[in-house]
C-alpha atoms as a PDB file:
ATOM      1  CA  UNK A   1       5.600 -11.076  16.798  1.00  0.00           C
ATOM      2  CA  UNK A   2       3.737 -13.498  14.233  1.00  0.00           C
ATOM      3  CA  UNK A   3       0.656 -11.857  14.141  1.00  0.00           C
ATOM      4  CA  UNK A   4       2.727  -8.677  13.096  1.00  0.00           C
ATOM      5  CA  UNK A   5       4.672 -10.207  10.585  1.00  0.00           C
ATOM      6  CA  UNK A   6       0.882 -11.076   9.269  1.00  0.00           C
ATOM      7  CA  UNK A   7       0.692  -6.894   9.208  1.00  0.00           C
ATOM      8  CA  UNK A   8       0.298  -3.655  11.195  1.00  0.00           C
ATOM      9  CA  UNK A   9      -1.956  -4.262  14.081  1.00  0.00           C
ATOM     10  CA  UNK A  10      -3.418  -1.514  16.323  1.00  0.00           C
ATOM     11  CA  UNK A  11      -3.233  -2.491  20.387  1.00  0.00           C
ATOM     12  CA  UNK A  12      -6.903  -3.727  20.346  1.00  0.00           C
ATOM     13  CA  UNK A  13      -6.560  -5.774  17.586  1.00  0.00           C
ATOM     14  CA  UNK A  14      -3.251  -7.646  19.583  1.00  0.00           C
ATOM     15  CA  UNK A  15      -5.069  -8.130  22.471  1.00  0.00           C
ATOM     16  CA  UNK A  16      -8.118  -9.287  21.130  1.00  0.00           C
ATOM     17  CA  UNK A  17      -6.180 -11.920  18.802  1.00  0.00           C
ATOM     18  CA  UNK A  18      -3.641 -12.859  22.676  1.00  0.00           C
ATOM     19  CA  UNK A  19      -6.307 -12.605  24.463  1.00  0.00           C
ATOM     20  CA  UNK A  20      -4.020 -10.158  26.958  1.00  0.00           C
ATOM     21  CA  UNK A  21      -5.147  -7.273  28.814  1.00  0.00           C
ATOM     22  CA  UNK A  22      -4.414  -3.811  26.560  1.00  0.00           C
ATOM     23  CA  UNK A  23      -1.870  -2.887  29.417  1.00  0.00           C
ATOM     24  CA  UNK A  24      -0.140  -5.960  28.827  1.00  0.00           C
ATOM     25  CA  UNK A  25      -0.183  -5.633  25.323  1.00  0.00           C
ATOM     26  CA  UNK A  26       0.870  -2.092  25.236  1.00  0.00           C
ATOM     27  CA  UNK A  27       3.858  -2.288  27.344  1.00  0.00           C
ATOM     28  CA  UNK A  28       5.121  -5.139  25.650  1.00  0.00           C
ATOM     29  CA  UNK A  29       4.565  -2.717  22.328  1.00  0.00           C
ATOM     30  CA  UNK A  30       6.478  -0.108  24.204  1.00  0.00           C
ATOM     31  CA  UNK A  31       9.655  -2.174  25.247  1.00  0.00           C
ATOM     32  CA  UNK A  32       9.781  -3.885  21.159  1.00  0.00           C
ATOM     33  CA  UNK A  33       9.396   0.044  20.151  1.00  0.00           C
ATOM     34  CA  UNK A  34      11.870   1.278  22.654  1.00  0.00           C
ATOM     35  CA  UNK A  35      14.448  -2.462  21.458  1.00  0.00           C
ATOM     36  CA  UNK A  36      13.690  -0.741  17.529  1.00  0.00           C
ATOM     37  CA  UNK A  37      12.068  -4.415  16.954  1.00  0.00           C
ATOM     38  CA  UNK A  38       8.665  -2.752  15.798  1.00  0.00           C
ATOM     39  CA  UNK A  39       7.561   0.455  14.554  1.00  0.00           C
ATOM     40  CA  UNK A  40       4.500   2.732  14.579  1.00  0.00           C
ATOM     41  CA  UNK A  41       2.301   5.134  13.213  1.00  0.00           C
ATOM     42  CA  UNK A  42      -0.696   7.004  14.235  1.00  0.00           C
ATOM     43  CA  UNK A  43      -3.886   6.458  12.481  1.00  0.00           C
ATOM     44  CA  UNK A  44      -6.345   8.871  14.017  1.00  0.00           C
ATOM     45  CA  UNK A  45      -5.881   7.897  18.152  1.00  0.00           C
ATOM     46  CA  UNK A  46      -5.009   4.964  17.794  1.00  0.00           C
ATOM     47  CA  UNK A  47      -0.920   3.437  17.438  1.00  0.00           C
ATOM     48  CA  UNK A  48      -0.324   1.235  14.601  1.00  0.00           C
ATOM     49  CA  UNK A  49       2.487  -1.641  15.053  1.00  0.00           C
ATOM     50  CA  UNK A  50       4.258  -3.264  12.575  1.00  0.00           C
ATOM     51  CA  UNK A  51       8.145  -4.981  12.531  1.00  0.00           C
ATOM     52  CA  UNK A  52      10.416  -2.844  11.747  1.00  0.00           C
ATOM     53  CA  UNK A  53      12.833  -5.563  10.294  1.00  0.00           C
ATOM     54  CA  UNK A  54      10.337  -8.173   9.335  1.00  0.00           C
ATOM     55  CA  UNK A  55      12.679 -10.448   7.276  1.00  0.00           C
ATOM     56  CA  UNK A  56      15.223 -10.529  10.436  1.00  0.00           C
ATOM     57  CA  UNK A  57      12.420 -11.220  12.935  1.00  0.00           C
ATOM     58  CA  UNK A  58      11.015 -13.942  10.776  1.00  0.00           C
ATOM     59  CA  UNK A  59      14.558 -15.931  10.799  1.00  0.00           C
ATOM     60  CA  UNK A  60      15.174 -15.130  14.584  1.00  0.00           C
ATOM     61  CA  UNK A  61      11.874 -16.761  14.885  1.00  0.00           C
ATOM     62  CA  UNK A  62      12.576 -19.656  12.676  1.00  0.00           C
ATOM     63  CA  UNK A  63      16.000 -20.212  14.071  1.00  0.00           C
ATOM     64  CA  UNK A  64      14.371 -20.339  17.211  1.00  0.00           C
ATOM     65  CA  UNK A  65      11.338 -22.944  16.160  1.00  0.00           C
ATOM     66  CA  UNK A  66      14.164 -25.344  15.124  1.00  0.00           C
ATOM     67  CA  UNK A  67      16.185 -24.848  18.636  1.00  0.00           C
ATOM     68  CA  UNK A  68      13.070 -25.682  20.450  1.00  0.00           C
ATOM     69  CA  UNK A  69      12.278 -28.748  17.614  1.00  0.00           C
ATOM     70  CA  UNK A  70      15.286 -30.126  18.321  1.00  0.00           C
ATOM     71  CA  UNK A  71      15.611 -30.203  22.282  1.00  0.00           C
ATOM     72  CA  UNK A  72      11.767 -30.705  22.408  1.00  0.00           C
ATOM     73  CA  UNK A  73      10.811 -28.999  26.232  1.00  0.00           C
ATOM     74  CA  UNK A  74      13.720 -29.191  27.539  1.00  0.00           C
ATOM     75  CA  UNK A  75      14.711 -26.048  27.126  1.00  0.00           C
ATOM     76  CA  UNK A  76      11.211 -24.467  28.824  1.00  0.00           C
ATOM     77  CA  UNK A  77      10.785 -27.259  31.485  1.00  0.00           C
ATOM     78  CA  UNK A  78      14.283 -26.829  32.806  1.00  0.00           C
ATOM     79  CA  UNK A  79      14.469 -27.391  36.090  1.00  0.00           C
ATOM     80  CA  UNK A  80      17.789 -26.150  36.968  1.00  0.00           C
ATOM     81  CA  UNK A  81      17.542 -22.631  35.313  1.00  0.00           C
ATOM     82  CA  UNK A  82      17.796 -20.670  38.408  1.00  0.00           C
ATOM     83  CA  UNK A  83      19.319 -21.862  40.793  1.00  0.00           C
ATOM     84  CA  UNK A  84      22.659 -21.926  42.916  1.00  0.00           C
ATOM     85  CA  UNK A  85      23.746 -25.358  40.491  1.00  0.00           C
ATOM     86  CA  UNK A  86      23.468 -23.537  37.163  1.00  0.00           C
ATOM     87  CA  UNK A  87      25.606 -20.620  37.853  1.00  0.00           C
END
């Protein structure tokens, strides 16, 4: 989602700046296109991505820098996400 808000980005160009396979890359393209979080075009065969709401993404993102900021790992190293406790 970053590198998009940097542009539109073809599939290749994602997965060469992830470092993802292009299947991986391409279904997660699918899924945001299929959510309405990004948009594309076709430039010869190739799919060109870009955000479709790039101003709303970009706070979502913030919003969600400063979560993680403030609770530091906690909320990825969780350990009782999951389980029987938590529900």
């Amino acid at each position: 989602m970053q590198h998009l808000a940097l542009g539109e980005h073809r599939v290749v160009d994602l997965t060469e700046h992830l470092g993802l396979a292009q299947s991986t890359v391409s279904r997660h393209c699918l899924c945001l296109l299929d959510c309405g979080v990004v948009s594309v075009r076709t430039q010869g065969r190739s799919s060109v991505y870009s955000l479709a709401h790039p101003e709303a993404t970009m706070a979502l993102l913030a919003a969600a820098e400063q979560l993680l900021a403030l609770t530091g790992d906690a909320v990825t190293l969780c350990g009782t996400y999951g389980t029987q406790a938590s529900r």
